[in-house]
N, C-alpha and C. Protein backbone atom coordinates (compact mmCIF):
# COMPACT_ATOMS: atom_id res chain seq x y z
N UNK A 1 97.55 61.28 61.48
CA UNK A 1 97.80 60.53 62.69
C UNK A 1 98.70 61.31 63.64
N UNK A 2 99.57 61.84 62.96
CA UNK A 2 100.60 62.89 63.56
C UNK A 2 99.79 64.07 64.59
N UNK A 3 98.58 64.70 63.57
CA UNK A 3 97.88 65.70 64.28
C UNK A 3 97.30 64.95 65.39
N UNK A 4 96.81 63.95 65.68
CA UNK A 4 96.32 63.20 66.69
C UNK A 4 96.67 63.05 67.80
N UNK A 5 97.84 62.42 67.41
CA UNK A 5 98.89 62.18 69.05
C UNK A 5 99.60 63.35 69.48
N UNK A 6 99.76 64.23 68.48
CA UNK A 6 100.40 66.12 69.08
C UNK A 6 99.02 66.27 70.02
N UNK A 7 97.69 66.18 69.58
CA UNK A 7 96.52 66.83 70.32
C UNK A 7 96.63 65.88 71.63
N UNK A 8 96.48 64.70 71.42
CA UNK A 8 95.96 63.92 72.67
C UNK A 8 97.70 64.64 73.83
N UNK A 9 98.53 64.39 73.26
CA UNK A 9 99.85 64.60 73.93
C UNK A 9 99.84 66.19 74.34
N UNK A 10 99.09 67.23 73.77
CA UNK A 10 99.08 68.28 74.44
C UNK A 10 98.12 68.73 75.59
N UNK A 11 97.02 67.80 74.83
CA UNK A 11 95.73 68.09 76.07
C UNK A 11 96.40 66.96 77.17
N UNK A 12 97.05 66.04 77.15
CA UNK A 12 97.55 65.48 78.82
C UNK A 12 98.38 66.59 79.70
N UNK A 13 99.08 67.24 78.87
CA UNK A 13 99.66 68.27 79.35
C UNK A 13 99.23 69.39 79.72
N UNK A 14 98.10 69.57 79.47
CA UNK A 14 97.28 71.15 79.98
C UNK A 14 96.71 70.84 81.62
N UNK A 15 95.86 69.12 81.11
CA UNK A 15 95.04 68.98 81.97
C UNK A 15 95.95 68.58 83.20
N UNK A 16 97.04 68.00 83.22
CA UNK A 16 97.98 67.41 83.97
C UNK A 16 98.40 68.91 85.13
N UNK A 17 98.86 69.72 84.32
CA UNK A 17 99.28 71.16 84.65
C UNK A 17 98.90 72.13 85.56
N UNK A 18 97.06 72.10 84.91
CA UNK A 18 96.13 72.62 85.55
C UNK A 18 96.37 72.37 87.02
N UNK A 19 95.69 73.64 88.17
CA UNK A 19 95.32 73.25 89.15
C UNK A 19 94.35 72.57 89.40
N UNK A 20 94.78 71.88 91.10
CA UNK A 20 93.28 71.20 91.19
C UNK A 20 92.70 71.96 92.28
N UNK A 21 91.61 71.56 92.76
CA UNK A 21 90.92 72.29 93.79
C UNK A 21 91.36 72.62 95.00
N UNK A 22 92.29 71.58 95.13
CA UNK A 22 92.96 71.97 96.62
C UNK A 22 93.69 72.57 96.65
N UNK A 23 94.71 72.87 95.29
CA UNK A 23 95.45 73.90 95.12
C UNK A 23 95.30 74.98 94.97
N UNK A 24 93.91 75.82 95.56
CA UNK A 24 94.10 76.99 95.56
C UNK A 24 94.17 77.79 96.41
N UNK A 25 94.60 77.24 97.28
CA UNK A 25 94.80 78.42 98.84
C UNK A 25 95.65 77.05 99.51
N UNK A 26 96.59 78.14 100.32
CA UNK A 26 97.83 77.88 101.03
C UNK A 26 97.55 77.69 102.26
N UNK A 27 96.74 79.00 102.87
CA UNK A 27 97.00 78.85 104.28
C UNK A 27 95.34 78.71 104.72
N UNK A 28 95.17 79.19 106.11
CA UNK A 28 93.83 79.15 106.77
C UNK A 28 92.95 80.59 106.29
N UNK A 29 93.71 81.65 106.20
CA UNK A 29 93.52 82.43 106.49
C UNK A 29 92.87 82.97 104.69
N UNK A 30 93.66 82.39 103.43
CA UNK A 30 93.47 82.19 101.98
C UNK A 30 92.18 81.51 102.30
N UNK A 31 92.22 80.61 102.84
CA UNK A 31 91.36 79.23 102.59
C UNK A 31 90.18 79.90 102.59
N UNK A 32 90.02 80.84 104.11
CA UNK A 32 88.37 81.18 104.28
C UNK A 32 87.85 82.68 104.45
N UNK A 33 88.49 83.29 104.22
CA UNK A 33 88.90 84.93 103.52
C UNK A 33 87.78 84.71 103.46
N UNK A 34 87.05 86.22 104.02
CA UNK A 34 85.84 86.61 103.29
C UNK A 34 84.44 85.54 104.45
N UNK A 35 84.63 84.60 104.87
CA UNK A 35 83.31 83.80 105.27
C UNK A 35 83.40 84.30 106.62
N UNK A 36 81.94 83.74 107.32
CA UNK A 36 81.02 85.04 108.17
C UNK A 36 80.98 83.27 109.14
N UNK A 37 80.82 83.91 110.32
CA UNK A 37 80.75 82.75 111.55
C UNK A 37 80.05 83.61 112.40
N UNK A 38 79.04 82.46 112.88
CA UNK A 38 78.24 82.87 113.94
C UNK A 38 78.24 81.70 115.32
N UNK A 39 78.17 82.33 116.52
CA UNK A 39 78.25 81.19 117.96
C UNK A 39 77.08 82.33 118.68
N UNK A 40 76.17 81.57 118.86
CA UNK A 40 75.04 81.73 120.03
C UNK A 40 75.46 81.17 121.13
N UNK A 41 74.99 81.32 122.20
CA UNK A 41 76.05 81.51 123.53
C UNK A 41 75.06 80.56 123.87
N UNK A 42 74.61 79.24 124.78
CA UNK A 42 73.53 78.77 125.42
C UNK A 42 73.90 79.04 126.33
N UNK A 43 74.28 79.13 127.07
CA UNK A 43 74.82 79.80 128.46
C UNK A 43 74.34 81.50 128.79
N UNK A 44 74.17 81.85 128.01
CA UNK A 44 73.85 83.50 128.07
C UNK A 44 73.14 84.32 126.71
N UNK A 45 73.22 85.56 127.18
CA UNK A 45 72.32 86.14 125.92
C UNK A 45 72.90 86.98 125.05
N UNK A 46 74.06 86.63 124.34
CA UNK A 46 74.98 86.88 123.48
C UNK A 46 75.25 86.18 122.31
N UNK A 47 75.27 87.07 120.94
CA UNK A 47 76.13 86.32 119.58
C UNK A 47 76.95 87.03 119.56
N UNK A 48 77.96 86.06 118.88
CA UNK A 48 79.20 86.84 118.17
C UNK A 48 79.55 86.36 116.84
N UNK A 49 79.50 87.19 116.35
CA UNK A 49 80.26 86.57 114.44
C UNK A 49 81.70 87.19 114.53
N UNK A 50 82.11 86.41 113.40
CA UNK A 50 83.55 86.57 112.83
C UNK A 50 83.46 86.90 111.33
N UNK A 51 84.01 87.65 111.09
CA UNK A 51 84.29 87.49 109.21
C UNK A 51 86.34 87.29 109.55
N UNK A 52 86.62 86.26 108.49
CA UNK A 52 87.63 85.76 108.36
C UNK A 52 88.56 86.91 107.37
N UNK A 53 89.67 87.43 107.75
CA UNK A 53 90.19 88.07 106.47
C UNK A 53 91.89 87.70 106.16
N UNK A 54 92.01 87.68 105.07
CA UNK A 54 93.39 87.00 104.84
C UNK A 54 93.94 88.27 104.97
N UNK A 55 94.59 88.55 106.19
CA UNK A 55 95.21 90.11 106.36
C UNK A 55 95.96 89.39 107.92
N UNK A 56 97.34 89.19 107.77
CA UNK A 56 98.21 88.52 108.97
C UNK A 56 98.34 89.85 110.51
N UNK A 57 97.41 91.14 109.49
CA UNK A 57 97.58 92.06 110.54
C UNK A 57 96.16 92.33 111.03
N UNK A 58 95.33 91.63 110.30
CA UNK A 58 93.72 91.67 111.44
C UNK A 58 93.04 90.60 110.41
N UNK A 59 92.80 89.60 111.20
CA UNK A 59 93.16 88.12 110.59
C UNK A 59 91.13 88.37 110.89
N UNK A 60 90.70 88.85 111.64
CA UNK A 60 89.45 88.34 112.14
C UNK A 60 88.74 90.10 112.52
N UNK A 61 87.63 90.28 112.19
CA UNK A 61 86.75 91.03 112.42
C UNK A 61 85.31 90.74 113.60
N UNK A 62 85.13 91.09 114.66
CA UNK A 62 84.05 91.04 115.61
C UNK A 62 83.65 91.72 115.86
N UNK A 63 82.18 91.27 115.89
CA UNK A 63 80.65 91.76 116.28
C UNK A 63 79.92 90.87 117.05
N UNK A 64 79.77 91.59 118.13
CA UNK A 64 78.76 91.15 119.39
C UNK A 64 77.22 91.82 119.37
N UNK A 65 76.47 90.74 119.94
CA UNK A 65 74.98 91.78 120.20
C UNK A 65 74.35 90.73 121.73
N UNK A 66 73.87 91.48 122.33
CA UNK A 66 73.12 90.99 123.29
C UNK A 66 71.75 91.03 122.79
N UNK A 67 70.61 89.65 124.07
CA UNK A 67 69.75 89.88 123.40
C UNK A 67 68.99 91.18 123.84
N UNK A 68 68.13 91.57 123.13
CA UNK A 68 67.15 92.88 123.55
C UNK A 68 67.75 94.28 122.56
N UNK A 69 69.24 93.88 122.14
CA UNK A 69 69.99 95.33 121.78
C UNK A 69 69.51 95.38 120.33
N UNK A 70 69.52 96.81 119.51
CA UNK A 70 68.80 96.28 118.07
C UNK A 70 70.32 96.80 117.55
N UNK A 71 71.52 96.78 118.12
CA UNK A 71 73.16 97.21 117.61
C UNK A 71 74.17 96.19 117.93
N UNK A 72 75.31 96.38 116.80
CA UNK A 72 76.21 95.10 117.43
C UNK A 72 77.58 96.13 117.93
N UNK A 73 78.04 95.56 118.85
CA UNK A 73 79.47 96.19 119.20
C UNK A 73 80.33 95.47 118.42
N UNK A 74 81.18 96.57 117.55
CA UNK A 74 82.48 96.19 117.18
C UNK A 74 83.54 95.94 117.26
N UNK A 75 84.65 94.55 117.33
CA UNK A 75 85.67 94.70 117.91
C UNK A 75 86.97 94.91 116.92
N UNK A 76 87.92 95.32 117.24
CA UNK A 76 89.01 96.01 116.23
C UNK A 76 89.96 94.75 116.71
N UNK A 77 90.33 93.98 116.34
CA UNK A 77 91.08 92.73 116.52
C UNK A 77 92.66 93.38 116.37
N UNK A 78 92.98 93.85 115.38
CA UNK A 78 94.46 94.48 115.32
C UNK A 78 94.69 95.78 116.31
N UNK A 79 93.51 96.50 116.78
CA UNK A 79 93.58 97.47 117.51
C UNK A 79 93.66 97.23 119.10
N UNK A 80 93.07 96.14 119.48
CA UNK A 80 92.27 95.66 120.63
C UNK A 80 94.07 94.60 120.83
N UNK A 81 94.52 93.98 120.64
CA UNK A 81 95.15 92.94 120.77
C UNK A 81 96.53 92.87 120.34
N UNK A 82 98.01 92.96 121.59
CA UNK A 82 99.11 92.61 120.88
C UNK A 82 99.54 90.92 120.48
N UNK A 83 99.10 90.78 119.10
CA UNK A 83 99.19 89.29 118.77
C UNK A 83 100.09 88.62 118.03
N UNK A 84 100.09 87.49 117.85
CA UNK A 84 101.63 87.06 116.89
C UNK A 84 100.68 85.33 116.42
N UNK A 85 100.92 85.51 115.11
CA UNK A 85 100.42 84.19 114.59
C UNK A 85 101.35 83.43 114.54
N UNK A 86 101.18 81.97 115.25
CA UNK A 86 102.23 81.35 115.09
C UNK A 86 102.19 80.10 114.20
N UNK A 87 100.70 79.80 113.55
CA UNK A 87 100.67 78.97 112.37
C UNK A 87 99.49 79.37 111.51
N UNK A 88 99.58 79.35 110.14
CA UNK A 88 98.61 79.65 109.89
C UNK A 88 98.75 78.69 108.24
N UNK A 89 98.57 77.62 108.29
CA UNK A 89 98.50 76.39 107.47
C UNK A 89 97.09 76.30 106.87
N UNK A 90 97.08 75.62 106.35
CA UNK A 90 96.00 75.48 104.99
C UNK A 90 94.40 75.00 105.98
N UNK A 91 94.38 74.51 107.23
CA UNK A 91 94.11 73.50 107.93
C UNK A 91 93.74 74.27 109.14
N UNK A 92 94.83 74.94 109.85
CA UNK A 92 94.74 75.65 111.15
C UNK A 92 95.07 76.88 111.00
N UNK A 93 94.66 78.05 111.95
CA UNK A 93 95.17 78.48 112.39
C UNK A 93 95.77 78.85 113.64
N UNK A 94 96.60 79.59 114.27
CA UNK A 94 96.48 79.41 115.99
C UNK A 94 97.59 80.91 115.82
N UNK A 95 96.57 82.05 117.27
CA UNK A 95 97.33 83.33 117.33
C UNK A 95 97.01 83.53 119.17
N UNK A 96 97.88 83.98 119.28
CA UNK A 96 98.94 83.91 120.49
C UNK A 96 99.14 85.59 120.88
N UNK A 97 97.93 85.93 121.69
CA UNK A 97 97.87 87.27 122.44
C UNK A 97 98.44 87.36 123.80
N UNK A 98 99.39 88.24 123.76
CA UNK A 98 100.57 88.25 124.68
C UNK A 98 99.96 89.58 125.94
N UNK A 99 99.87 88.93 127.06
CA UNK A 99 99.09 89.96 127.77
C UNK A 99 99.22 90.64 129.10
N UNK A 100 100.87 90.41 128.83
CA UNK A 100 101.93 90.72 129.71
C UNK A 100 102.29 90.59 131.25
N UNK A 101 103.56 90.57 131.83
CA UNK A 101 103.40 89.60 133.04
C UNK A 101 103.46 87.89 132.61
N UNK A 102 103.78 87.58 131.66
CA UNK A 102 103.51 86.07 131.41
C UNK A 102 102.46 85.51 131.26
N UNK A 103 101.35 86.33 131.34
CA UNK A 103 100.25 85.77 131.36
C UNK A 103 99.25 85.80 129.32
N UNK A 104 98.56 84.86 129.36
CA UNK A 104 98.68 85.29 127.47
C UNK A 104 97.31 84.57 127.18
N UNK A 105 96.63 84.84 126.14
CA UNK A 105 95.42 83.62 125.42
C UNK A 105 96.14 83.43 124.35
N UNK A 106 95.61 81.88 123.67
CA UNK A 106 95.70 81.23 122.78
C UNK A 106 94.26 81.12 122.02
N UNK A 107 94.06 81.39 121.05
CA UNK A 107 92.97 80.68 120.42
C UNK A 107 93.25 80.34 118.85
N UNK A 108 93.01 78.86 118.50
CA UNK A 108 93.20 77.80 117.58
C UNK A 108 91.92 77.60 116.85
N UNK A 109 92.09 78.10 115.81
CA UNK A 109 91.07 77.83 114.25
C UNK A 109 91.20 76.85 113.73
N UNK A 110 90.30 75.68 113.30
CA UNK A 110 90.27 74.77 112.27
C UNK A 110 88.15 74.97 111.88
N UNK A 111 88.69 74.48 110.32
CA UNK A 111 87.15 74.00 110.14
C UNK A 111 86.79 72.63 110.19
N UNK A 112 85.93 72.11 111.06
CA UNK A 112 85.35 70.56 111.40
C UNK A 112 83.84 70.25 110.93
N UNK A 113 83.59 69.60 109.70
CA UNK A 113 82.82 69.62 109.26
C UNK A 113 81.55 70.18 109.41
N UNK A 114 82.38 70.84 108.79
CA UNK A 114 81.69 72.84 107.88
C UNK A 114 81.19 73.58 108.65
N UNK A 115 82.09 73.44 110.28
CA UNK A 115 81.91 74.67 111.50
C UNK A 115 83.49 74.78 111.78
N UNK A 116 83.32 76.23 112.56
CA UNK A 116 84.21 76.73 112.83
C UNK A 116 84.53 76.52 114.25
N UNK A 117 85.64 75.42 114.41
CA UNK A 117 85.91 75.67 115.73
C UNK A 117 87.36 76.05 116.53
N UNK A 118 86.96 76.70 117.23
CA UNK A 118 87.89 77.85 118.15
C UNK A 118 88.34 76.93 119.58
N UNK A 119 89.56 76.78 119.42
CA UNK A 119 90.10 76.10 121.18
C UNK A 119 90.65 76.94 121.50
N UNK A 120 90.34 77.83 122.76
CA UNK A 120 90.34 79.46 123.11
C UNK A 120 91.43 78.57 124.60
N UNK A 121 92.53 79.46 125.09
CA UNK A 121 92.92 78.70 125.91
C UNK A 121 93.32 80.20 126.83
N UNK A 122 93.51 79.71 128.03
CA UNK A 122 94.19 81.34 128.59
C UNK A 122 94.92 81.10 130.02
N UNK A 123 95.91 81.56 130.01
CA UNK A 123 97.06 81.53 131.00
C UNK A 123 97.15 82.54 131.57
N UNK A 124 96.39 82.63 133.28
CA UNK A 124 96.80 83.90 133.82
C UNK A 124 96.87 83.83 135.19
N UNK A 125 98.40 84.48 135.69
CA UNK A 125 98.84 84.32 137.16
C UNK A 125 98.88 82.82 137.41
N UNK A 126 99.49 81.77 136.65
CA UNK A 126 99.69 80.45 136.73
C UNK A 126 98.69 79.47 136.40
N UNK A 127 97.79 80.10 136.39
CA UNK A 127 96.40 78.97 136.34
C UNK A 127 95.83 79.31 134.78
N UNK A 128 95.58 77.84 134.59
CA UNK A 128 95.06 77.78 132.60
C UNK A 128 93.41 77.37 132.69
N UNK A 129 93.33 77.98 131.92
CA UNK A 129 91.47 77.15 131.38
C UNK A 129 91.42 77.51 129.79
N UNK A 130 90.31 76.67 129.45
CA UNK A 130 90.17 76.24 127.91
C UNK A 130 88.80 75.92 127.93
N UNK A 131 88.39 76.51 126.40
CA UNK A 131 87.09 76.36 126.25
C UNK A 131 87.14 75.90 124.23
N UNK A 132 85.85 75.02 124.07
CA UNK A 132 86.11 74.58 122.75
C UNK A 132 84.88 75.53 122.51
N UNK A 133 84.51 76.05 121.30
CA UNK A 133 83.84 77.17 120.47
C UNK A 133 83.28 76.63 119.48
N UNK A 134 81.95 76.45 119.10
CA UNK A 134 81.96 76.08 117.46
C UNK A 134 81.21 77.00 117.14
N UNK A 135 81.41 77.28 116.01
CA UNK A 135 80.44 78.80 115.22
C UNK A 135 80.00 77.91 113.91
N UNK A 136 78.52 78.52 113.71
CA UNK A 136 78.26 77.78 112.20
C UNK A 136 78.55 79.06 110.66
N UNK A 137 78.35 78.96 109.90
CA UNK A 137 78.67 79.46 109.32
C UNK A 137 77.18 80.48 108.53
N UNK A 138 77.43 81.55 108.26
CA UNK A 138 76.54 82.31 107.89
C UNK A 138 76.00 83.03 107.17
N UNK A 139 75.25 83.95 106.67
CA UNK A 139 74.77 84.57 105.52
C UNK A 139 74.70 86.03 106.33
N UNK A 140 74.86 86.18 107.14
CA UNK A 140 74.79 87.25 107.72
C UNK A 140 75.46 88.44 106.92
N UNK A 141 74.91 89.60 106.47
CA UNK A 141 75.99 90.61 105.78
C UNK A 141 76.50 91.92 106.49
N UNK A 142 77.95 91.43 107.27
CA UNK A 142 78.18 91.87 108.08
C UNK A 142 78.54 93.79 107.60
N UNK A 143 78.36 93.87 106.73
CA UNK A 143 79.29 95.38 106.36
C UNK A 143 77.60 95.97 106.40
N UNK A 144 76.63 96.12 106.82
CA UNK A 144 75.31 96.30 107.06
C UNK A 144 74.62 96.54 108.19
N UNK A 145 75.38 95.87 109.15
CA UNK A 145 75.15 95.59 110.78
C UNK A 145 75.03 97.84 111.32
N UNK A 146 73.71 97.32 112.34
CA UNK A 146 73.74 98.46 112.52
C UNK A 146 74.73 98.40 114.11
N UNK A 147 75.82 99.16 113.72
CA UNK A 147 76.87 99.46 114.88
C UNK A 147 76.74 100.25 116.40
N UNK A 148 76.64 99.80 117.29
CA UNK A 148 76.32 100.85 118.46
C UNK A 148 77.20 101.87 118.75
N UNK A 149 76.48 102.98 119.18
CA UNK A 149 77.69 104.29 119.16
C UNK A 149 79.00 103.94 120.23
């Protein structure tokens, strides 16, 4: 009987212990590491994907293609941009490109059922505009993409 209640009393304790699913990533950037986003433009003849990377020093990878082009242009996000993350929670993120003169973009990451959307905001010479973004998510294998010179 002894061996019984040691077992049942140890397995509450393993299972109790264990993580659960939500416990395994902290921030935005943990959360979706690694996943591929795509936004078709209806307005024009442009995609752009994202691959997400948990790296606070190039948080995001971009590739553009117009239509007709059979290459995507690459953008260097840590190279291209002096930026500063100012949250990056399990939930959101939001990074804050400083673009001197006072003038700056904002753009804000969350996932909204199971798209990616971007509230891109931008402050320049006093006057603001904002645009909402949704990207779906993709299979695209971006390390494959043929790159334009």
């Amino acid at each position: 009987m002894k061996k019984i209640i040691y077992i049942l009393v140890l397995s509450l304790f393993i299972f109790n212990c264990s993580k659960s699913d939500d416990d395994t990533c902290n921030t935005f950037l943990e959360c979706n590491d690694g996943s591929t986003w795509i936004l078709n433009y209806d307005f024009s003849s442009v995609s752009v994907l994202y691959r997400i990377n948990n790296n606070i020093k190039n948080p995001f990878e971009q590739w553009i293609i117009f239509d007709g082009e059979d290459c995507y242009y690459q953008g260097d996000f840590e190279a291209d941009f002096d930026f500063t993350i100012t949250e990056n929670t399990k939930d959101k993120l939001v990074i804050k490109i400083d673009l001197g003169g006072g003038d700056s973009e904002t753009a804000s990451f969350s996932i909204v059922n199971g798209e990616l959307k971007e509230i891109y905001s931008q402050y320049i010479s006093g006057e603001s505009y904002e645009e909402i973004l949704i990207f779906q998510e993709t299979t695209i294998d971006v390390d494959n993409l043929t790159i334009c010179p």
